[in-house]
N, C-alpha and C. Protein backbone atom coordinates (compact mmCIF):
# COMPACT_ATOMS: atom_id res chain seq x y z
N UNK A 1 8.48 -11.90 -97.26
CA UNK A 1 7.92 -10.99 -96.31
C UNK A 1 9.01 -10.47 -95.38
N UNK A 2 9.54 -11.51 -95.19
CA UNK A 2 10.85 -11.13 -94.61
C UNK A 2 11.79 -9.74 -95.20
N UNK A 3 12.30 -9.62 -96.05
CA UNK A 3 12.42 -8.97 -96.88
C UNK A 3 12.31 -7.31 -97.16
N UNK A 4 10.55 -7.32 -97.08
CA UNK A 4 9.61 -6.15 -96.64
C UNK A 4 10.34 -5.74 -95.97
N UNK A 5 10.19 -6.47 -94.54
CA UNK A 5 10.82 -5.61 -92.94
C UNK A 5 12.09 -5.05 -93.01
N UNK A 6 13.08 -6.00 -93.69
CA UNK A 6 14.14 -4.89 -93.69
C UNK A 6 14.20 -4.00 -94.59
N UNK A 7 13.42 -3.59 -95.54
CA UNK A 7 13.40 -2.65 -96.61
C UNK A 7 12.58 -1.44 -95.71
N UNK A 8 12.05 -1.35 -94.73
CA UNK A 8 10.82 -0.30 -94.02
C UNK A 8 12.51 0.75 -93.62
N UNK A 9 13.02 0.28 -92.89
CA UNK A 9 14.30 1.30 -91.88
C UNK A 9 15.06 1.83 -93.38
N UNK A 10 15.42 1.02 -94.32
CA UNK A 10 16.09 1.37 -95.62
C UNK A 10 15.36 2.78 -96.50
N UNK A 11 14.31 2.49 -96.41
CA UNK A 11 13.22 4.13 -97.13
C UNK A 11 13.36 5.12 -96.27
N UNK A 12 12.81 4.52 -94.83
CA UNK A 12 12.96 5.59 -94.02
C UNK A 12 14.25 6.14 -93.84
N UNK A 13 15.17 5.84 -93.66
CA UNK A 13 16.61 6.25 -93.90
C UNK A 13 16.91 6.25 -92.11
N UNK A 14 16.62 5.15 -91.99
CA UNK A 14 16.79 4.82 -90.05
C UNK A 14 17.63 3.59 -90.06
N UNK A 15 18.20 3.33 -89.04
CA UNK A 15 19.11 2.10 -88.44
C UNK A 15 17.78 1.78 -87.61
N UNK A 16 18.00 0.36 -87.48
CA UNK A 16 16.94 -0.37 -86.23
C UNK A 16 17.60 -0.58 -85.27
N UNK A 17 17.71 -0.54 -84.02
CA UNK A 17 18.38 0.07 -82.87
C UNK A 17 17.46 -1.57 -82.05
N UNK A 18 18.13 -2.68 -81.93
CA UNK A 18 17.79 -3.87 -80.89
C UNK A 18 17.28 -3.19 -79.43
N UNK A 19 17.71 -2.09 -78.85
CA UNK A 19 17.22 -1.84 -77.83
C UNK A 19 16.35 -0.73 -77.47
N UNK A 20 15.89 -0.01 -78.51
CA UNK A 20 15.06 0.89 -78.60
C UNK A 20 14.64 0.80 -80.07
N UNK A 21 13.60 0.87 -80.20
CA UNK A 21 12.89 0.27 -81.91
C UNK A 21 11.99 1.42 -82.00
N UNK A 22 12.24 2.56 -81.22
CA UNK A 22 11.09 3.91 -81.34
C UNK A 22 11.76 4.55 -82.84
N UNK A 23 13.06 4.40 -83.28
CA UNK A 23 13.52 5.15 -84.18
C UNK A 23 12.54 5.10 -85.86
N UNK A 24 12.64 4.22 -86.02
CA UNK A 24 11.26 3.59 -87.51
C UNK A 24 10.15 4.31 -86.98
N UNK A 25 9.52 4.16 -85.76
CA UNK A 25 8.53 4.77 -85.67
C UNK A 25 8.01 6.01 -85.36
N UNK A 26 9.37 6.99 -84.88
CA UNK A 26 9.48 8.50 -84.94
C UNK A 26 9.69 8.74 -86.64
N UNK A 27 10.67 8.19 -87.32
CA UNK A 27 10.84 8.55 -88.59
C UNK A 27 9.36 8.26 -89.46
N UNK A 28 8.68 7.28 -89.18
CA UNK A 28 7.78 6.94 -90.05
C UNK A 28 6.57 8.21 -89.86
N UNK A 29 6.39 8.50 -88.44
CA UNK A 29 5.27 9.47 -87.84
C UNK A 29 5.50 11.09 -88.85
N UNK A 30 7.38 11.00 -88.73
CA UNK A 30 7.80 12.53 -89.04
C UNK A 30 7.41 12.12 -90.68
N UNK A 31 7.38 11.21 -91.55
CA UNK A 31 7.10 11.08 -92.82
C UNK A 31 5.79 11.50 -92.84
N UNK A 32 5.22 10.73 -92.74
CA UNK A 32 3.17 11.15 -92.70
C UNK A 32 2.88 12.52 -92.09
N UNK A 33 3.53 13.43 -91.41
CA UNK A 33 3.28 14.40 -91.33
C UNK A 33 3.76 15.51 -92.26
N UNK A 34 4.83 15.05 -92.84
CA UNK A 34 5.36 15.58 -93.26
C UNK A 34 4.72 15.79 -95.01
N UNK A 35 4.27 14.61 -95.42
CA UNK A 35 3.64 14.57 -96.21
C UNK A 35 2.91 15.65 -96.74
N UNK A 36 1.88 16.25 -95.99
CA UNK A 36 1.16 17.28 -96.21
C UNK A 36 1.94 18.74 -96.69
N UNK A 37 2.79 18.69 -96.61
CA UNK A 37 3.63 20.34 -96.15
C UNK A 37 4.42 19.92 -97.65
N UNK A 38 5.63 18.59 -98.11
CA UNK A 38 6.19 18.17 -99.18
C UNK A 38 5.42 17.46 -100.24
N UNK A 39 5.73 17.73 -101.42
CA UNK A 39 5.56 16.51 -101.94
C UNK A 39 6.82 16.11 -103.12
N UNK A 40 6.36 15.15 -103.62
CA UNK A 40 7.71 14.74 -104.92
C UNK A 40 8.48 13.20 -103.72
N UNK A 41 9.39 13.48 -103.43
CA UNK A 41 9.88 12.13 -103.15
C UNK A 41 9.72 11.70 -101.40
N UNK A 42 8.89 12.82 -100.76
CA UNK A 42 8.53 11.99 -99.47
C UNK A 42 7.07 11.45 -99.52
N UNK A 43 6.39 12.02 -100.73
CA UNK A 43 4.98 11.36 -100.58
C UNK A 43 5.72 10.09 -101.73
N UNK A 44 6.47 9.96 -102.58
CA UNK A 44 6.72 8.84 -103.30
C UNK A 44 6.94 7.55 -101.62
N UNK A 45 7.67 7.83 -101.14
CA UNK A 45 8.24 6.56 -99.93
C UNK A 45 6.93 6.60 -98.94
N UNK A 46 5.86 7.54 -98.66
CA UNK A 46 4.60 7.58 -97.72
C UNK A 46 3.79 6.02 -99.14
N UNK A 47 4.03 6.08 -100.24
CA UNK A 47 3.28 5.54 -100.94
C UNK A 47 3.80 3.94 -100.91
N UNK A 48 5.06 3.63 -101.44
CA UNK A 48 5.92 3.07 -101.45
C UNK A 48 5.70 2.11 -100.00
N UNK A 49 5.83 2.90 -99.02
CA UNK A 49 5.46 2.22 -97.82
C UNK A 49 4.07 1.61 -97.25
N UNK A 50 3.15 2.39 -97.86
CA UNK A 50 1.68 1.39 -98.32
C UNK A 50 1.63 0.39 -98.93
N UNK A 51 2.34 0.39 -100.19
CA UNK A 51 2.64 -0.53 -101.08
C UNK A 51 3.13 -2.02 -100.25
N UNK A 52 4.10 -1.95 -99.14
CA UNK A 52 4.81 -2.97 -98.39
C UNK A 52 3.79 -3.20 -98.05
N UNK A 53 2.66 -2.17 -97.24
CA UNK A 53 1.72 -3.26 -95.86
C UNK A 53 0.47 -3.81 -97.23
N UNK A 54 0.02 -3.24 -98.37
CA UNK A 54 -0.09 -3.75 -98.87
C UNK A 54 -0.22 -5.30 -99.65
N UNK A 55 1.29 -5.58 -100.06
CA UNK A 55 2.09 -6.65 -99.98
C UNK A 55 1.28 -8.04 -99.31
N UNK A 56 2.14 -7.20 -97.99
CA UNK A 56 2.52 -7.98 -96.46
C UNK A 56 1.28 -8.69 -96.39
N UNK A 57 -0.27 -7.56 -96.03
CA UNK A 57 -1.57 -8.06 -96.04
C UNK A 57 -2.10 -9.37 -97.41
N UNK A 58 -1.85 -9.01 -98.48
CA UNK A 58 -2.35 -9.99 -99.44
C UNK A 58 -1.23 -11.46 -99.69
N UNK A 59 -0.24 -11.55 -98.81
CA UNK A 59 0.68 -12.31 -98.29
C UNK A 59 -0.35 -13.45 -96.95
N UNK A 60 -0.19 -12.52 -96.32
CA UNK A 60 -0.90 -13.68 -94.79
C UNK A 60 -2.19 -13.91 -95.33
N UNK A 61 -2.86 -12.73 -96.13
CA UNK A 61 -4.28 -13.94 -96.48
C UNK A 61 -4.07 -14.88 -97.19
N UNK A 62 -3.59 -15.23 -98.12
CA UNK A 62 -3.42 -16.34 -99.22
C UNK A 62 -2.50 -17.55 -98.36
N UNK A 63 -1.71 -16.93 -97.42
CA UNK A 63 -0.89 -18.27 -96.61
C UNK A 63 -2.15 -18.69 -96.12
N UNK A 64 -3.02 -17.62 -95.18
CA UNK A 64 -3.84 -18.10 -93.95
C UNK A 64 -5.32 -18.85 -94.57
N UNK A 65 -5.60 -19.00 -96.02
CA UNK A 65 -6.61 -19.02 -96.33
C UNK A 65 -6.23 -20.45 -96.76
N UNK A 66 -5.28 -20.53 -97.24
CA UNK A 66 -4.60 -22.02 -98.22
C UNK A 66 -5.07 -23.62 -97.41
C-alpha cells in the first residue's frame, strides 16, 4: 500500500513538496477536469488512478476484517 502512495505524484507527473502537499491535489483536480475535454492517455491515468483507490480500499478491508 505503501507503494500505491508513491506511485499517485509519479502518474500525475508532480513532486510531493513536505511543506505544501496542495501540488497532487491541484494536479489531480486539473486531471478530472480535464478528462472531459481529452481523452487517450489522460483518461488512461484518471482510470489507472481509480484502479490505486481501488486497490488501497479492498486492502484495509481484508486487513480490517481478518
Amino acid at each position: 500500500m505503501r507503494d500505491l502512495k508513491k506511485r499517485v505524484p509519479w502518474v500525475l507527473g508532480v513532486e510531493v513538496d513536505p511543506n505544501s502537499g496542495l501540488r497532487v491535489q491541484e494536479a489531480a483536480m486539473r486531471l478530472y477536469h480535464s478528462r472531459r475535454r481529452e481523452e487517450g492517455d489522460q483518461a488512461s491515468k484518471v482510470e489507472l488512478l481509480q484502479a490505486f483507490q481501488a486497490v488501497e480500499a479492498a486492502v484495509r478491508r481484508f486487513f480490517f476484517a481478518y
